[in-house]
N, C-alpha and C. Protein backbone atom coordinates (compact mmCIF):
# COMPACT_ATOMS: atom_id res chain seq x y z
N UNK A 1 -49.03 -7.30 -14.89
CA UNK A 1 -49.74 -8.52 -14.64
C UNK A 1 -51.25 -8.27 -14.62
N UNK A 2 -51.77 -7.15 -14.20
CA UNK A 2 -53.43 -6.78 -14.13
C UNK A 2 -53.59 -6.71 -15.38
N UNK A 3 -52.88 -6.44 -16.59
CA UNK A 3 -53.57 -6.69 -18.01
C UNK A 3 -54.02 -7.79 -18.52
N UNK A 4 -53.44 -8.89 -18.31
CA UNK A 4 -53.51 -10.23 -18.52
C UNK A 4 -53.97 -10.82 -17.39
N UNK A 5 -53.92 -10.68 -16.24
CA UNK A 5 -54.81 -11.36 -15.05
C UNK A 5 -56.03 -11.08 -14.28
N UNK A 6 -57.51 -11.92 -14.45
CA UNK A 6 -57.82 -11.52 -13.81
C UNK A 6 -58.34 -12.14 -12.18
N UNK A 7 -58.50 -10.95 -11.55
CA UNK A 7 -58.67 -11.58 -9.73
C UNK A 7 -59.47 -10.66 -9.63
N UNK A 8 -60.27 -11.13 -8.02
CA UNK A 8 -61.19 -10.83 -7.08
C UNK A 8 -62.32 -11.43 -7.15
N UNK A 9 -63.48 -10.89 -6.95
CA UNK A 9 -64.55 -12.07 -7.11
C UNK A 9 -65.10 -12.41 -8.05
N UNK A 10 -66.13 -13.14 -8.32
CA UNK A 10 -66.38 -13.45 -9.36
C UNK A 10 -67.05 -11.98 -10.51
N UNK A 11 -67.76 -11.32 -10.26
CA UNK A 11 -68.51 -10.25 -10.73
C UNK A 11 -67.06 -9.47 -11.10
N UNK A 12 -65.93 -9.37 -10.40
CA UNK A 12 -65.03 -8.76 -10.60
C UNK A 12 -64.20 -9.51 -12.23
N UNK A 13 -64.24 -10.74 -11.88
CA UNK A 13 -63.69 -11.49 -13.15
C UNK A 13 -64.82 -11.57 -14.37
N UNK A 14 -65.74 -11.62 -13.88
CA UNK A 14 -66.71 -11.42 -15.62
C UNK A 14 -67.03 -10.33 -16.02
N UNK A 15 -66.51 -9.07 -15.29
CA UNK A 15 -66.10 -7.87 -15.83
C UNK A 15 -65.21 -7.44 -16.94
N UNK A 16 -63.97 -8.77 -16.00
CA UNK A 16 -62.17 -8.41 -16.89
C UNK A 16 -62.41 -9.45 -17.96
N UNK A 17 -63.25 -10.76 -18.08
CA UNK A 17 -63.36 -11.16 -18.93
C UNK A 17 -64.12 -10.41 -20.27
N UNK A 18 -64.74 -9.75 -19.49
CA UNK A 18 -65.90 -9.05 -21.25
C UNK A 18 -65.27 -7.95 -21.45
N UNK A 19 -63.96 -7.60 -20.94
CA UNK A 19 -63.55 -6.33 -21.09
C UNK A 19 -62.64 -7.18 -22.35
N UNK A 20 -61.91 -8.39 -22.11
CA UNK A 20 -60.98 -8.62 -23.28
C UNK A 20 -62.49 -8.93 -24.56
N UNK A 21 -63.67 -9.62 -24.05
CA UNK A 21 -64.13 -9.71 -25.12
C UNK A 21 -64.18 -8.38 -26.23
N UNK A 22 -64.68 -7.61 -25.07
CA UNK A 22 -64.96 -5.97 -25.45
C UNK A 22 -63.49 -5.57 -26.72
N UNK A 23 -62.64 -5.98 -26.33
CA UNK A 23 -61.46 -5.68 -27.12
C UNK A 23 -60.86 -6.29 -28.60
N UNK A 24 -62.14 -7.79 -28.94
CA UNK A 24 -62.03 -8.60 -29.53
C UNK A 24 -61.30 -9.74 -29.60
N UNK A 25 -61.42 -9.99 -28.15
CA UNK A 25 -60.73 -11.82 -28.25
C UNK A 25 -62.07 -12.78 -28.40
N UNK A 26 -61.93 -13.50 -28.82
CA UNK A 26 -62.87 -14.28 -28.85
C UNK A 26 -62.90 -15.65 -28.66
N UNK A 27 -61.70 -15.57 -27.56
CA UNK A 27 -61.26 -16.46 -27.06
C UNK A 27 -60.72 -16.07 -25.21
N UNK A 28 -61.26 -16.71 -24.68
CA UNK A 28 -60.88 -16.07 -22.59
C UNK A 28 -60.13 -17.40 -21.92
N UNK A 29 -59.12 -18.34 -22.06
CA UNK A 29 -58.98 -19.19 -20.63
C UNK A 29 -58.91 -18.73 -19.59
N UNK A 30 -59.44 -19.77 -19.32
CA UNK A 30 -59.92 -19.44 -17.51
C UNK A 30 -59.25 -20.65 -16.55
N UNK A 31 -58.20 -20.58 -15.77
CA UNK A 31 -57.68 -21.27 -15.42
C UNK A 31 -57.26 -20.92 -13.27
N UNK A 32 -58.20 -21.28 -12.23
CA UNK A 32 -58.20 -20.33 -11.14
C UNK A 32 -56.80 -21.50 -10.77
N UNK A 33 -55.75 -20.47 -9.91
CA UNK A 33 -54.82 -20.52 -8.87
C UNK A 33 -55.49 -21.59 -8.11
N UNK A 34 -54.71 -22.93 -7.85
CA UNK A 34 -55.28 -23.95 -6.88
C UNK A 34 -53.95 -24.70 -5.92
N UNK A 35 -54.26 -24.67 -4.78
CA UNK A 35 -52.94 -25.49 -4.01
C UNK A 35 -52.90 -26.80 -4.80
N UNK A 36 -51.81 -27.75 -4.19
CA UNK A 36 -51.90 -28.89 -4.31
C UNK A 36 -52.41 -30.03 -5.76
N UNK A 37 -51.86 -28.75 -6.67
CA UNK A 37 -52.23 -29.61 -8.29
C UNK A 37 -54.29 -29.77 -8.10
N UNK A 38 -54.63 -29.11 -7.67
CA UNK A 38 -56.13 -29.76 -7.71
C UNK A 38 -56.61 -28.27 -9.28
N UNK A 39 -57.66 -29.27 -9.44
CA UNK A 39 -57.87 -28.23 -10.81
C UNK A 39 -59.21 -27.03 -11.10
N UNK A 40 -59.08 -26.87 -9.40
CA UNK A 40 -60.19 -25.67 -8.92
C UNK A 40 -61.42 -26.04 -9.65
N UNK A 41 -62.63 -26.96 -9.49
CA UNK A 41 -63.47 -27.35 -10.19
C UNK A 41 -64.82 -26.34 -9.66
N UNK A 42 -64.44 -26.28 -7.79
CA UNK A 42 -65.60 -25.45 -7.55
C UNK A 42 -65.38 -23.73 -8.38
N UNK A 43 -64.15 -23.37 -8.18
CA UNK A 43 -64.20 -21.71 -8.44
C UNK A 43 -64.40 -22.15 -10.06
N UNK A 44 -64.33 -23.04 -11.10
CA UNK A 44 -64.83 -22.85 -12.66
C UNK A 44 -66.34 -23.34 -12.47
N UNK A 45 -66.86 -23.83 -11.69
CA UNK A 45 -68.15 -24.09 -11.44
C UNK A 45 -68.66 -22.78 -10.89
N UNK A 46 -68.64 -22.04 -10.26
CA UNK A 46 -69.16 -20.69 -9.48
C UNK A 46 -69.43 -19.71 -11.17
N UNK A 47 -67.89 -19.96 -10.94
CA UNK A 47 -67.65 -18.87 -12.73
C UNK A 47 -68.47 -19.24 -13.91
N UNK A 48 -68.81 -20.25 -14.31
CA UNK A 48 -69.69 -20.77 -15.61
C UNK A 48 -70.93 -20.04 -14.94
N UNK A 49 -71.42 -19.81 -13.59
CA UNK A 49 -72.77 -19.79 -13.62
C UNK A 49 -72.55 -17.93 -13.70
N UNK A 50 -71.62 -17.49 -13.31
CA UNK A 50 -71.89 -16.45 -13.53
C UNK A 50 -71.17 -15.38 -15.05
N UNK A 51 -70.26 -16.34 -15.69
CA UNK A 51 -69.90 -16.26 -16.96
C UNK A 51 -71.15 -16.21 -18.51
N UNK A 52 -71.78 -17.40 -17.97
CA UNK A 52 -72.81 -17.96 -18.45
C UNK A 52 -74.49 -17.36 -18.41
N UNK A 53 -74.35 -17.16 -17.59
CA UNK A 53 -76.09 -16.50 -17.11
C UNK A 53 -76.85 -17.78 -16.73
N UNK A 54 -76.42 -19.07 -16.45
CA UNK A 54 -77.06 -20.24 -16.15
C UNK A 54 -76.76 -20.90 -14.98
């Protein structure tokens, strides 16, 4: 599951993300674990800024 998933904080996930880039995907969904059907808007908001550099 740690090949295909990544967790911990954010710096930890835009690590595992550039590691698949690193490998040639050129493609990453990003989809965070959320209770209650909600569609985690703050943790893809945190992540764009630090995915992004913006």
């Amino acid at each position: 599951m740690d090949a295909i998933v990544a967790w911990g904080d954010a710096d930890a996930i835009r690590r595992r993300v550039q590691e698949h880039h690193d490998a040639g995907a050129d493609h990453v969904a990003i989809q965070p674990p959320v209770a209650n059907r909600g569609l985690g808007l703050g943790q893809l908001r945190e992540l764009a800024t630090v995915l992004t550099g913006s």
